[in-house]
Protein backbone atom coordinates (compact mmCIF):
# COMPACT_ATOMS: atom_id res chain seq x y z
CA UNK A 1 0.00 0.00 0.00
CA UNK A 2 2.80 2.58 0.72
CA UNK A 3 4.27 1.80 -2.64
CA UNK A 4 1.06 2.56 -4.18
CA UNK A 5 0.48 5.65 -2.63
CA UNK A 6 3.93 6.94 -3.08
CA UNK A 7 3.16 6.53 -6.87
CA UNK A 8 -0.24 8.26 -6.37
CA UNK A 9 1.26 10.96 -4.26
CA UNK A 10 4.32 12.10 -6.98
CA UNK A 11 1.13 12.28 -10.02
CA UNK A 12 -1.08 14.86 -7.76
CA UNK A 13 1.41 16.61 -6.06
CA UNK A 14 1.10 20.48 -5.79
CA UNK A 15 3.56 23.15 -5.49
CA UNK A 16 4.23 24.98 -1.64
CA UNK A 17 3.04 27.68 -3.07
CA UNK A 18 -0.74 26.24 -3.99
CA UNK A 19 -0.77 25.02 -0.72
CA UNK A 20 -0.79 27.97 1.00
CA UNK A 21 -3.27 30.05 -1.50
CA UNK A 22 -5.32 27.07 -0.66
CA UNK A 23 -5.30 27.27 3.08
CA UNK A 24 -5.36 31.10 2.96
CA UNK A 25 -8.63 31.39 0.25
CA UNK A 26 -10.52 28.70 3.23
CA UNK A 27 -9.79 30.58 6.12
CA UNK A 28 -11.75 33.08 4.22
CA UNK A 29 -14.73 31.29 4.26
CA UNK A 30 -14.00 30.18 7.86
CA UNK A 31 -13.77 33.57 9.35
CA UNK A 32 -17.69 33.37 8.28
CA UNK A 33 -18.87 30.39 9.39
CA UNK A 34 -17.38 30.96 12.78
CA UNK A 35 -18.88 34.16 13.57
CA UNK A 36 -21.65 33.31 15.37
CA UNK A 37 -20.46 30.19 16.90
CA UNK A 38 -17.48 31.72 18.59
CA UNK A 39 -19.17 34.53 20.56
CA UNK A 40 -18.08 32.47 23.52
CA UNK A 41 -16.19 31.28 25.60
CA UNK A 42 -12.65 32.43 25.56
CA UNK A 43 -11.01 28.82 25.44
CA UNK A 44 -11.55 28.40 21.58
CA UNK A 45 -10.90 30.10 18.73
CA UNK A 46 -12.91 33.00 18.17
CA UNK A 47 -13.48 35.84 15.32
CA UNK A 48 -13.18 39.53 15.86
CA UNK A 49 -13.38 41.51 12.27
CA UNK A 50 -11.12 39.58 9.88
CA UNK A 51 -9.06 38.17 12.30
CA UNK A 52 -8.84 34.70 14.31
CA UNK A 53 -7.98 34.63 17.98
CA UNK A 54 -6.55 31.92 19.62
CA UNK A 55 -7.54 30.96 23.28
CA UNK A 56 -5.28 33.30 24.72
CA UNK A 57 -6.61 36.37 23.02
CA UNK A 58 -3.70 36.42 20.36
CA UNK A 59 -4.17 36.72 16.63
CA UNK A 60 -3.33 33.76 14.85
CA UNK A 61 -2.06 33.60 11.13
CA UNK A 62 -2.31 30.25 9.90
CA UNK A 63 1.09 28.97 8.51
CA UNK A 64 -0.23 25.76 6.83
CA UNK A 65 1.79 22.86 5.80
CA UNK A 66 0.21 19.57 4.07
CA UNK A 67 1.41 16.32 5.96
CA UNK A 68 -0.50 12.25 5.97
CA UNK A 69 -2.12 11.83 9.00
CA UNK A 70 0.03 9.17 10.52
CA UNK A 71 3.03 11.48 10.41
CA UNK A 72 3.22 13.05 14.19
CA UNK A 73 7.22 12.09 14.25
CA UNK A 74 7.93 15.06 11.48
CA UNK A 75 6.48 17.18 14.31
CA UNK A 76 10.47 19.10 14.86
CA UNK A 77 10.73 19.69 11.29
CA UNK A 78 7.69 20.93 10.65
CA UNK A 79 7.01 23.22 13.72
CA UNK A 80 10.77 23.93 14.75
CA UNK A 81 12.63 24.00 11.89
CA UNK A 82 10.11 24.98 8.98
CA UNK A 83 7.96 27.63 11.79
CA UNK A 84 4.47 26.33 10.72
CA UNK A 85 1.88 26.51 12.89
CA UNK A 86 -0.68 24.05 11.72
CA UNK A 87 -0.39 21.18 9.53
CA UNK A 88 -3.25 20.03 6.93
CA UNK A 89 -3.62 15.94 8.00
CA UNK A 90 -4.58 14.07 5.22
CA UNK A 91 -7.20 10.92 5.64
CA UNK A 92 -7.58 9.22 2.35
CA UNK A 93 -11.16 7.56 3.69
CA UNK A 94 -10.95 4.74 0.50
CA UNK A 95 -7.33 3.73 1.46
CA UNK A 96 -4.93 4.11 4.37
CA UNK A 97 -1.78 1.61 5.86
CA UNK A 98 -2.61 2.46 9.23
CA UNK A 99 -5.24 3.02 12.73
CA UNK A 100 -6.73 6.04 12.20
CA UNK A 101 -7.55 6.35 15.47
CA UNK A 102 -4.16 5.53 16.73
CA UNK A 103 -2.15 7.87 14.30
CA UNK A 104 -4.69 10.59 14.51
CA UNK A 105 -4.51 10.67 18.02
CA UNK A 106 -0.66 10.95 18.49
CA UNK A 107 -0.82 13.77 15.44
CA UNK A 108 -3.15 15.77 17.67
CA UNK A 109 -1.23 15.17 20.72
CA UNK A 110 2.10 16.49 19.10
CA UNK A 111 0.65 19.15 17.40
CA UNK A 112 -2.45 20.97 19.74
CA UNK A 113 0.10 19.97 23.76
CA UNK A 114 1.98 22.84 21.88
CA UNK A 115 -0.64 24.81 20.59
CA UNK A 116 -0.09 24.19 16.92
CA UNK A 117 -3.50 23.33 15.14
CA UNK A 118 -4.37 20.29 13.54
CA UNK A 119 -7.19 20.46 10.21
CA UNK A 120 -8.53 16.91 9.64
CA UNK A 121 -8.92 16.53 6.52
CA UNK A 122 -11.20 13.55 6.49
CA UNK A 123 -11.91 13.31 2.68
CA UNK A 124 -8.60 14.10 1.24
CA UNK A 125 -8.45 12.07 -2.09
CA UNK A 126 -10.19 8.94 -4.08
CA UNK A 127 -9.06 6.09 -6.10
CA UNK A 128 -11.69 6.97 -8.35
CA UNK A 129 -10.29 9.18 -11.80
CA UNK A 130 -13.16 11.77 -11.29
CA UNK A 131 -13.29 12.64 -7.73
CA UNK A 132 -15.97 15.32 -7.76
CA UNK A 133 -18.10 16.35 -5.67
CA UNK A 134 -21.52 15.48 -7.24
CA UNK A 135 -20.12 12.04 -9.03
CA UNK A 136 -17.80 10.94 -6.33
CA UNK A 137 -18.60 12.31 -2.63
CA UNK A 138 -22.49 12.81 -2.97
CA UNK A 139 -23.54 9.47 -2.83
CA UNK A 140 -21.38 8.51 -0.19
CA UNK A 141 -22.98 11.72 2.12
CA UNK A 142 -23.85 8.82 4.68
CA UNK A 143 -20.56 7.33 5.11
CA UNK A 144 -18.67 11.07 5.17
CA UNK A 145 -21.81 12.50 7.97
CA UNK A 146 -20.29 9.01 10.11
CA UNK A 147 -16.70 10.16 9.70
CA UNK A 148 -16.97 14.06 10.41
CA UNK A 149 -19.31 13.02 13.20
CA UNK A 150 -17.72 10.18 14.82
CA UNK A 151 -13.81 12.77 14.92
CA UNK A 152 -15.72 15.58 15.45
CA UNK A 153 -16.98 14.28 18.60
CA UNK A 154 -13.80 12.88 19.37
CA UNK A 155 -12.04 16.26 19.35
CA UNK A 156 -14.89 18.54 20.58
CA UNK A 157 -13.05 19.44 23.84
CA UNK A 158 -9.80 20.08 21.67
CA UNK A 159 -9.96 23.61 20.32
CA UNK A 160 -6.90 23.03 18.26
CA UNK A 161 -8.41 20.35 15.70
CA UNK A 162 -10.38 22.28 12.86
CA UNK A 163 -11.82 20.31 10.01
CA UNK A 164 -11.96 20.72 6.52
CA UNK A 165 -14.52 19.50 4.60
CA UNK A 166 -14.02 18.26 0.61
CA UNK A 167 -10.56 18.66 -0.34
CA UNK A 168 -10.60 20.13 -3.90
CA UNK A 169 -14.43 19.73 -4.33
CA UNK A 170 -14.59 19.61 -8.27
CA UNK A 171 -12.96 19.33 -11.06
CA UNK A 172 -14.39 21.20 -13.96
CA UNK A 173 -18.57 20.24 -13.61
CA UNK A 174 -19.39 23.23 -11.55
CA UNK A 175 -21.87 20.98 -9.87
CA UNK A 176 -23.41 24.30 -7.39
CA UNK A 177 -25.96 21.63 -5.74
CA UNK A 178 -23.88 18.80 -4.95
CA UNK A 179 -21.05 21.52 -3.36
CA UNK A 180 -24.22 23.40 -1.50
CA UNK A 181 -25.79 20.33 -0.23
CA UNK A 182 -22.30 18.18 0.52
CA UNK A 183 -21.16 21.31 3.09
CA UNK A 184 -24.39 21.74 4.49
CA UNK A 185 -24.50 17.91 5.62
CA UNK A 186 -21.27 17.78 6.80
CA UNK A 187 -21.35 21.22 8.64
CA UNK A 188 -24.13 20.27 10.71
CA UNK A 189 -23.11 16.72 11.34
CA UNK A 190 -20.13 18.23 13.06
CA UNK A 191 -22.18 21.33 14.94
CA UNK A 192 -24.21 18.27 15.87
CA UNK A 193 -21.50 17.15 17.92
CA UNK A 194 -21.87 20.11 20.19
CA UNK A 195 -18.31 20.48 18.16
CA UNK A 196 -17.75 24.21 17.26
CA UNK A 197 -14.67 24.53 16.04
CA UNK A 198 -13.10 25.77 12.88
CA UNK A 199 -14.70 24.41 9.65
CA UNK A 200 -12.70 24.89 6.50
CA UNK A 201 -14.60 24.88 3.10
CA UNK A 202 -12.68 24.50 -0.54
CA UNK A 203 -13.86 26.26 -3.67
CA UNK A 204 -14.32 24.97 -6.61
CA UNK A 205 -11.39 23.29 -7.93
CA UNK A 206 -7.65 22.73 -6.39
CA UNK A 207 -6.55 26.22 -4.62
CA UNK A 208 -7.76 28.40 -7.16
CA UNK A 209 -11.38 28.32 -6.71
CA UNK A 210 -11.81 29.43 -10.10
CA UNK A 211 -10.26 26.56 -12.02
CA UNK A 212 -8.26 28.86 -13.45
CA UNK A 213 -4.11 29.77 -13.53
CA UNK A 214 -3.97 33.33 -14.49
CA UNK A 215 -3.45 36.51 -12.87
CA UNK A 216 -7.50 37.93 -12.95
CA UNK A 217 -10.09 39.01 -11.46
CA UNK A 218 -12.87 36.26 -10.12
CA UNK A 219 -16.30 37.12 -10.56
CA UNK A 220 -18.93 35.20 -8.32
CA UNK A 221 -20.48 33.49 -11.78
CA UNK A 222 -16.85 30.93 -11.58
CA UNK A 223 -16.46 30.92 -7.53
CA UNK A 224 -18.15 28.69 -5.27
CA UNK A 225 -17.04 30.88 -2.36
CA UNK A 226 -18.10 33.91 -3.65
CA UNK A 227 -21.05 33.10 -5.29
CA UNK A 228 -22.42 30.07 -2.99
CA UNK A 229 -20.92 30.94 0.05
CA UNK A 230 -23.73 32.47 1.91
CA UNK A 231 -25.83 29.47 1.39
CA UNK A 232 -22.83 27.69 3.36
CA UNK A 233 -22.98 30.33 6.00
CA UNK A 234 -26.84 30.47 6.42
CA UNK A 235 -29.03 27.51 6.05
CA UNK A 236 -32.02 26.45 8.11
CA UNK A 237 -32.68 29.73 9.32
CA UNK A 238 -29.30 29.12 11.12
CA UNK A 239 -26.19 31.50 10.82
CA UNK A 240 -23.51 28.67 11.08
């Protein structure tokens, strides 16, 4: 299995740089989705304006690196030597070498003991060659609502573990409904939880939103986030 997913890993890897426009365009959408959930108390992460506050009333910037999920010993490098301050854990739900449970739970315990944050990312990747949101991840809503719920609830009482939803919802189908209804499941299967932590929400398509590589401005017709993000935000009659 490692062999495989070495050879997986080196055909979808993504430059440093992507990574970070990707973790810096979903904290966007996550400085909305927390408002109203963080209006207390002072022991979690909380939203004042555009910034984030830790639990010790300090802004916090993320500084996002992507690392597997069973990889707590690269803790030094990443933290120490490299200065990030949270690391992106990749779960690939259709294949993994190891306990989730086990791994997951020394990653956290490296990472939030120190105050470094943790982002489950629960549906990472698929086997499958289209991984999109409507083809691949709607019709497996049940199995995803299980996972977000059962970690969610794991890690309520951990305000250092965030969660990110789809990673890279879509490839170029610009399905709106399936990336409307897909958050909206998941976002209240981890509220659910009594779990209000950080939720981190993807665009459309890799780190770009837009599916596309050039320098230019994004209109709301080709971005999820700005043209479908308030239905992520409100839903139910519930600001989330």
């Amino acid at each position: 299995m490692t062999k495989r997913y070495s050879t997986r890993y080196k055909t979808r890897k993504r430059s440093f740089t992507n990574t970070l426009h990707c973790l810096c365009l979903v904290t966007i959408i996550t400085i909305g989705i927390m408002t109203m959930a963080f209006s207390a108390p002072l022991n979690r992460f909380t939203v004042s304006g555009t910034q984030i506050i830790d639990p010790d009333g300090n802004e916090f910037i993320v500084k996002g690196v992507n690392a597997f999920a069973s990889s707590s010993e690269h803790y030094d490098k990443i933290v120490n030597c490299w200065g990030f301050n949270t690391v992106l854990a990749n779960h690939f739900p259709d294949w993994y070498w190891y306990n989730p449970d086990y791994e997951i739970d020394l990653l956290v315990a490296a990472y939030s003991s120190n105050k470094k944050v943790v982002i489950l990312d629960l549906a990472h990747d698929a086997l499958d060659s289209d991984s999109g949101i409507g083809h691949y991840w709607l019709p497996r809503i049940k199995e995803l609502v299980n996972l977000y719920s059962y970690y969610a609830d794991r890690y309520k009482n951990n305000p250092y573990v965030w969660f990110q939803l789809i990673n890279e919802p879509d490839t170029l189908t610009f399905n709106s409904e399936a990336w409307i209804s897909v958050h909206q499941q998941l976002i209240t299967a981890i509220r659910n939880t009594g779990n209000q932590n950080p939720i981190l929400v993807n665009g459309w398509c890799w780190g770009q939103d837009a599916c596309g590589w050039g320098n230019y401005t994004i209109t709301e017709q080709d971005s999820a986030i700005l043209g479908l993000g308030d239905q992520i935000l409100n839903y139910n009659g519930i600001e989330q």
